[in-house]
Protein backbone atom coordinates (compact mmCIF):
# COMPACT_ATOMS: atom_id res chain seq x y z
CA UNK A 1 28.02 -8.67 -37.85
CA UNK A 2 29.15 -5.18 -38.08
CA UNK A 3 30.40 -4.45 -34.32
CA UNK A 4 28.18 -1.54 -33.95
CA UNK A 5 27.29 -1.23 -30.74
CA UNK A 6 23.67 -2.44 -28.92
CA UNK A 7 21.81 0.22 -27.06
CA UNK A 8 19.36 -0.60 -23.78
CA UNK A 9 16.83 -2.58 -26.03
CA UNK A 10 19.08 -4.98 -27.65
CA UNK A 11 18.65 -8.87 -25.71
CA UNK A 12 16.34 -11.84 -26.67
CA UNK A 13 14.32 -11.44 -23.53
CA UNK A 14 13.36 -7.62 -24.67
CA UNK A 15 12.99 -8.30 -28.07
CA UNK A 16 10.54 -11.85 -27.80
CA UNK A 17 8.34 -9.66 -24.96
CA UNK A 18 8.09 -6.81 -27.37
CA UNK A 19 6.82 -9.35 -30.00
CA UNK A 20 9.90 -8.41 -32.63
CA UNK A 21 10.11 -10.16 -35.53
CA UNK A 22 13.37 -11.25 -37.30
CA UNK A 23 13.34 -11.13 -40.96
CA UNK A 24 16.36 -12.15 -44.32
CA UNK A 25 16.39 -11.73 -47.74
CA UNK A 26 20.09 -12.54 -49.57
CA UNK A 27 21.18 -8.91 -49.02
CA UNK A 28 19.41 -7.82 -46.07
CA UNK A 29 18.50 -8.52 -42.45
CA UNK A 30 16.05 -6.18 -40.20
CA UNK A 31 13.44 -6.27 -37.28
CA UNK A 32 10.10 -5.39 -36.79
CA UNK A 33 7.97 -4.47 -34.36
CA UNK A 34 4.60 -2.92 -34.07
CA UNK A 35 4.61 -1.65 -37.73
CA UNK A 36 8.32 0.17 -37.00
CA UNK A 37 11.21 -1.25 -38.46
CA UNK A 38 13.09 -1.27 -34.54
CA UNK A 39 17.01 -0.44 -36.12
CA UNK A 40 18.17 0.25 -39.50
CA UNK A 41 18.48 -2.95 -41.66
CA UNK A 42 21.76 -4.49 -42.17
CA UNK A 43 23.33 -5.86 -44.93
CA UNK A 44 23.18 -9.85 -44.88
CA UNK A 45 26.99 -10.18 -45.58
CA UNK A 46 29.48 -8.06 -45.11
CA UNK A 47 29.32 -4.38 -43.12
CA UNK A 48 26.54 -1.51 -43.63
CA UNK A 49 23.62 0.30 -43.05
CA UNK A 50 20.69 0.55 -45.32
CA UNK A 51 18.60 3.42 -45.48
CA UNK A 52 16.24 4.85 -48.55
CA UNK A 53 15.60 1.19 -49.69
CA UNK A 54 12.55 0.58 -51.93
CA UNK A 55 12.22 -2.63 -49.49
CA UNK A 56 11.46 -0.54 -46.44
CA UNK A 57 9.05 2.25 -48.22
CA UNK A 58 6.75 2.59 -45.75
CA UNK A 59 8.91 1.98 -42.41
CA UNK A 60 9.60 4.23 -39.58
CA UNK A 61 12.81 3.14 -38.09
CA UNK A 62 12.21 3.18 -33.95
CA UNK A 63 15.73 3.74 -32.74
CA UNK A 64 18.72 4.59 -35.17
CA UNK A 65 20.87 3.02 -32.26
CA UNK A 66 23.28 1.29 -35.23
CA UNK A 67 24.84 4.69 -36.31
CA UNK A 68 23.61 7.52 -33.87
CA UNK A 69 25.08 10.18 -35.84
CA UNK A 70 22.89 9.50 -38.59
CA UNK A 71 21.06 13.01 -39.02
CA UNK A 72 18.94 12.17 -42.15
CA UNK A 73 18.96 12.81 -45.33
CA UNK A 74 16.02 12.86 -48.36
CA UNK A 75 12.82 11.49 -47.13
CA UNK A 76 13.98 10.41 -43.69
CA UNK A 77 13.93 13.03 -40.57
CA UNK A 78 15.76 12.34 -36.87
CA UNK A 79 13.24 12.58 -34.31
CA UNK A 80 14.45 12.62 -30.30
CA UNK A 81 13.20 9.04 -28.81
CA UNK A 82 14.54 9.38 -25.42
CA UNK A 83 18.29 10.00 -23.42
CA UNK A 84 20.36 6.85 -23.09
CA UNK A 85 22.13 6.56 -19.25
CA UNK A 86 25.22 4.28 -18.66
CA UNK A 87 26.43 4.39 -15.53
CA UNK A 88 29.63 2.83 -13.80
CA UNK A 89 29.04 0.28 -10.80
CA UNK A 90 32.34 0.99 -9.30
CA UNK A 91 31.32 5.03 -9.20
CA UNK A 92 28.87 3.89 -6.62
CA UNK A 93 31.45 2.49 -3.94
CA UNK A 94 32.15 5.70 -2.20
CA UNK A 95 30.57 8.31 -3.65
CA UNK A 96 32.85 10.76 -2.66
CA UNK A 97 32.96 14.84 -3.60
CA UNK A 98 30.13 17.48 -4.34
CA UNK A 99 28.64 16.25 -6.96
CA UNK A 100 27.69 13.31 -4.82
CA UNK A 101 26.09 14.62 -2.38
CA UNK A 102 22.52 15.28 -2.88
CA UNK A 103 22.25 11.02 -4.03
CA UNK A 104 24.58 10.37 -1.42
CA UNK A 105 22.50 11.86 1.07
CA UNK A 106 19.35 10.25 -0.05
CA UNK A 107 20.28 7.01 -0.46
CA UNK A 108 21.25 6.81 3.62
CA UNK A 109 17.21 8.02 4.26
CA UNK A 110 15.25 4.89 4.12
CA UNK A 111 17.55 2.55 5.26
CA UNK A 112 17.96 4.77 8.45
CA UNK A 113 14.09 4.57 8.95
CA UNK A 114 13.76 0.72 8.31
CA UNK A 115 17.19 -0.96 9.79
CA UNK A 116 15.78 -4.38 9.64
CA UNK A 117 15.79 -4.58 5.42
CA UNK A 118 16.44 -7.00 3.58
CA UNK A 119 17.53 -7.46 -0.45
CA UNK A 120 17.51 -10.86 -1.94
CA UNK A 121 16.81 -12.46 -4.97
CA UNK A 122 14.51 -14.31 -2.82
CA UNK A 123 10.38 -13.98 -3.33
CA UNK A 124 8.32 -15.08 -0.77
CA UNK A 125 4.99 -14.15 -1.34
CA UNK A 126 3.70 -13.99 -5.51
CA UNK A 127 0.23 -12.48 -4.17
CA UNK A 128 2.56 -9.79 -2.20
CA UNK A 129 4.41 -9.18 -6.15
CA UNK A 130 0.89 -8.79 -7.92
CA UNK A 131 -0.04 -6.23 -5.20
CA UNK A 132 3.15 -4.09 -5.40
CA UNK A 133 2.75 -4.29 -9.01
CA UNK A 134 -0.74 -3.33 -9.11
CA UNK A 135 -0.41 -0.19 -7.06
CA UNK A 136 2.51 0.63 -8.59
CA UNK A 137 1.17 0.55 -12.54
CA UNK A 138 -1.88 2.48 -11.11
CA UNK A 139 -0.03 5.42 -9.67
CA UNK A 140 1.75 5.95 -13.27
CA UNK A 141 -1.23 5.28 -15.19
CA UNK A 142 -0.54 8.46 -17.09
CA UNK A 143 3.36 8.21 -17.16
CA UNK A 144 3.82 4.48 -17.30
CA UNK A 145 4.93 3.00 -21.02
CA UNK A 146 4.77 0.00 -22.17
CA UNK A 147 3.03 -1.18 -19.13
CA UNK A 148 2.31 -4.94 -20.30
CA UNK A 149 6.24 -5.60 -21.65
CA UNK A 150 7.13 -3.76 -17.78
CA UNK A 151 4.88 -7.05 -16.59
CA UNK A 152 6.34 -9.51 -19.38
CA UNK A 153 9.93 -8.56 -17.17
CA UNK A 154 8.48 -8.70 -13.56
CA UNK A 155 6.63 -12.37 -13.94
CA UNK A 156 9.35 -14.21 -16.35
CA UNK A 157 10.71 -17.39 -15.50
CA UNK A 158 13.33 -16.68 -17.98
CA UNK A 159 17.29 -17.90 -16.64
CA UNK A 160 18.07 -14.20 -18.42
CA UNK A 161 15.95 -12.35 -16.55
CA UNK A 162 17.39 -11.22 -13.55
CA UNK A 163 15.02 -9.97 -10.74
CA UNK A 164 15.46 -9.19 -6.70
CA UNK A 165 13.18 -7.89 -3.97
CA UNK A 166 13.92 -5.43 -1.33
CA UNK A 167 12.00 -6.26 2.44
CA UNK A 168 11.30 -3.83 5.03
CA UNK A 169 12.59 -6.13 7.51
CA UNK A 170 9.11 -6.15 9.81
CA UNK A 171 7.67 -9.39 9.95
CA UNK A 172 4.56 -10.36 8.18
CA UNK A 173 2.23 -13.50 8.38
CA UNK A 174 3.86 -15.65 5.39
CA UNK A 175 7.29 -13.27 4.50
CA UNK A 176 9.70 -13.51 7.25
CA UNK A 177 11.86 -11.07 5.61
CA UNK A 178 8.71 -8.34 5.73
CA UNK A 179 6.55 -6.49 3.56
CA UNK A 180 7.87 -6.57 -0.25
CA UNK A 181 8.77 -3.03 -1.01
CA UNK A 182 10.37 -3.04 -4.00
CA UNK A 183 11.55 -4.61 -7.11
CA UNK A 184 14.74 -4.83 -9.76
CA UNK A 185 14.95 -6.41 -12.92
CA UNK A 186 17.96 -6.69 -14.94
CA UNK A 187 19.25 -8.53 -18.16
CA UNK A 188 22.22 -8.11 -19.68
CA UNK A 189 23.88 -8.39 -23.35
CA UNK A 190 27.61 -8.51 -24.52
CA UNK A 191 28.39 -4.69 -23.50
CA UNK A 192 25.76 -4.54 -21.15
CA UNK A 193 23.91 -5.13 -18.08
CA UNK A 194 20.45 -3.56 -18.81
CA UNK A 195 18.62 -2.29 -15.73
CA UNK A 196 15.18 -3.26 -17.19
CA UNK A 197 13.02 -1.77 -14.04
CA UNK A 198 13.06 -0.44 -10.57
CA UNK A 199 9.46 -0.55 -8.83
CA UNK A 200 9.24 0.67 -5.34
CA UNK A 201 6.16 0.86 -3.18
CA UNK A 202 3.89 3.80 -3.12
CA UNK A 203 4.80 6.48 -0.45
CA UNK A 204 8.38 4.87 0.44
CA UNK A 205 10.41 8.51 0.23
CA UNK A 206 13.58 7.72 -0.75
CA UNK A 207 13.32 4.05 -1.54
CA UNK A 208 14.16 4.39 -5.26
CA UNK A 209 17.16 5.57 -4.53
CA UNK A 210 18.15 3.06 -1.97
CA UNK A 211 16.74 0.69 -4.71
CA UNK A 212 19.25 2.09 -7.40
CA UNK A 213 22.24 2.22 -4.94
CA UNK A 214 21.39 -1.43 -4.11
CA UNK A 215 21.16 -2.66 -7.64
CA UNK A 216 24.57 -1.10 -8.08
CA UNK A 217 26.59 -2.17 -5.67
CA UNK A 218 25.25 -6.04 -5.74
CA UNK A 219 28.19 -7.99 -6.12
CA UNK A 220 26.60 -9.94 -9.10
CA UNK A 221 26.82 -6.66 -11.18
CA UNK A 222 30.28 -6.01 -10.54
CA UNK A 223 31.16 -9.77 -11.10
CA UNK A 224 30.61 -9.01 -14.53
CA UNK A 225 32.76 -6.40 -15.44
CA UNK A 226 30.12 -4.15 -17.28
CA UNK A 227 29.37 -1.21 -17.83
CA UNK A 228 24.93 -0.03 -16.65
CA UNK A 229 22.68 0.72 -19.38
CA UNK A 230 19.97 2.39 -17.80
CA UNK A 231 17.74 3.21 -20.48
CA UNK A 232 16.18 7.07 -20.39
CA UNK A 233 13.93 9.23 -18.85
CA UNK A 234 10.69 8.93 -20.84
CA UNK A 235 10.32 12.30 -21.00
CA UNK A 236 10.12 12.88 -17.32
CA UNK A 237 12.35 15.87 -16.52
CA UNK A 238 11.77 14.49 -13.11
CA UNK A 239 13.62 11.13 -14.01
CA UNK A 240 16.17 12.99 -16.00
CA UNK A 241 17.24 15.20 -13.08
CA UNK A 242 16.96 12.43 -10.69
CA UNK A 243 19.56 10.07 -13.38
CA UNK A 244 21.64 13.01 -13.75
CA UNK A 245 22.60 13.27 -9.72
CA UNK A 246 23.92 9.75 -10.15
CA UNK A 247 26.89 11.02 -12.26
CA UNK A 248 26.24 8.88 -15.67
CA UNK A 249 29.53 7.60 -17.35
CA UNK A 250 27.71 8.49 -20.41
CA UNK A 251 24.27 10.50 -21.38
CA UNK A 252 23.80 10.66 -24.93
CA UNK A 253 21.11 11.26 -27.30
CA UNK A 254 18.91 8.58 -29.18
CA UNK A 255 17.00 9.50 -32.48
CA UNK A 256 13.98 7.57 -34.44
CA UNK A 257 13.98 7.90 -37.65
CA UNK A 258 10.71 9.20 -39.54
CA UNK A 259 9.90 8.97 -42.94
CA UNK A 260 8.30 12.22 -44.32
CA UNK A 261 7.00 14.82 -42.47
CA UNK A 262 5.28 13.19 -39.76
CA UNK A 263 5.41 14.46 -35.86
């Protein structure tokens, strides 16, 4: 192995619900995915990147995670894929100062309106999951990516796969803990924990944050030690603002790399 380190895609779960592909030769090793080639290849033995191979002459490379200041050269062009987010659990334990404040503020909101709430790793109610899920894919149907590998997380059964449910704390026929309200899925490799999904219910102001502050401070994260990897913002300026009031540790760029000309 070279040591180089993973970015937010890099565990088993993400890579067998993606459908990646592992593939050796004596001198190489890579991963594929979808017709991309998902990182640059690496060399079987020893340390090194390969690019400009005659083995790889038609492959776009997905995420040049391995060595992100790669900037191209001859055929092969960076392309932005996305911003990468790491955050710091132990930032979230006080949250003190100005730059703070407009999270810290918001995260207080919906637990003040529903005192009764409840967040377990507890699910009570499967049909209550499929209709959260449901509503919640259908009010990003034109934002949403990846929307079937988002369900491949939310069902698993996989030990790996980490999920728990926030309750609004009013009783319901069948969920004593209330209606299911949200959703967060986490794995985790050997840097990270990777905070696979937040889903929140439809009209719940202020719930995703409550959601994020939640994940965060759950003693299972800090157990670990790790640092967050909390993947990008899609595009979204919205999501990019909204990551960038939680004071990242780190918020870097990630590149593809293309192969000609192409946009």
């Amino acid at each position: 192995m070279t040591g180089n380190e993973p970015s937010f895609f890099h565990t088993l779960a993400y890579l067998e619900f993606a459908g990646a592909e592992a593939w050796s030769n004596p001198m190489y090793t890579w991963v594929t995915c979808e017709g991309w080639i998902m990182f640059p290849p690496l060399l079987t033995s020893g340390s090194g990147v390969v690019y400009n191979n005659p083995l790889f002459p038609k492959g776009d490379i997905w995420c040049n995670d391995i060595d992100n200041n790669y900037v191209g050269s001859g055929a092969w062009h960076p392309q932005f894929l996305d911003w990468e987010y790491v955050f710091d659990p132990t930032d979230f334990n006080d949250m003190a100062g100005g730059k703070w404040n407009t999270f810290r503020k918001n995260v207080r909101k919906w637990p003040r309106e529903n005192p009764e709430w409840v967040y377990t790793d507890e699910l009570q109610d499967w049909t209550a999951l499929s209709v959260l899920m449901g509503e919640w894919m259908e009010g990003r149907a034109d934002k949403a990516e990846d929307a079937e590998l988002m369900l491949k997380y939310v069902f698993s059964s996989r030990q790996d796969v980490k999920k728990n449910f926030m309750y609004n704390g009013v009783q319901t026929p069948g969920c004593s803990y209330g209606e299911l309200v949200g959703v967060n899925v986490w794995d985790w490799n050997w840097k990270y924990i990777n905070y696979d999904l937040c889903v929140v219910k439809e009209g719940e102001r202020f719930l995703d944050e409550f959601m994020r502050y939640s994940f965060y401070i759950d003693p299972e994260i800090f157990q670990t030690g790790k640092l967050v990897n909390d993947g990008g913002s899609l595009g979204r300026e919205g999501l990019e603002r909204f990551k960038d009031k939680m004071n990242p540790r780190i918020k870097h760029q990630r590149y593809s790399l293309i192969k000609g000309n192409k946009k």
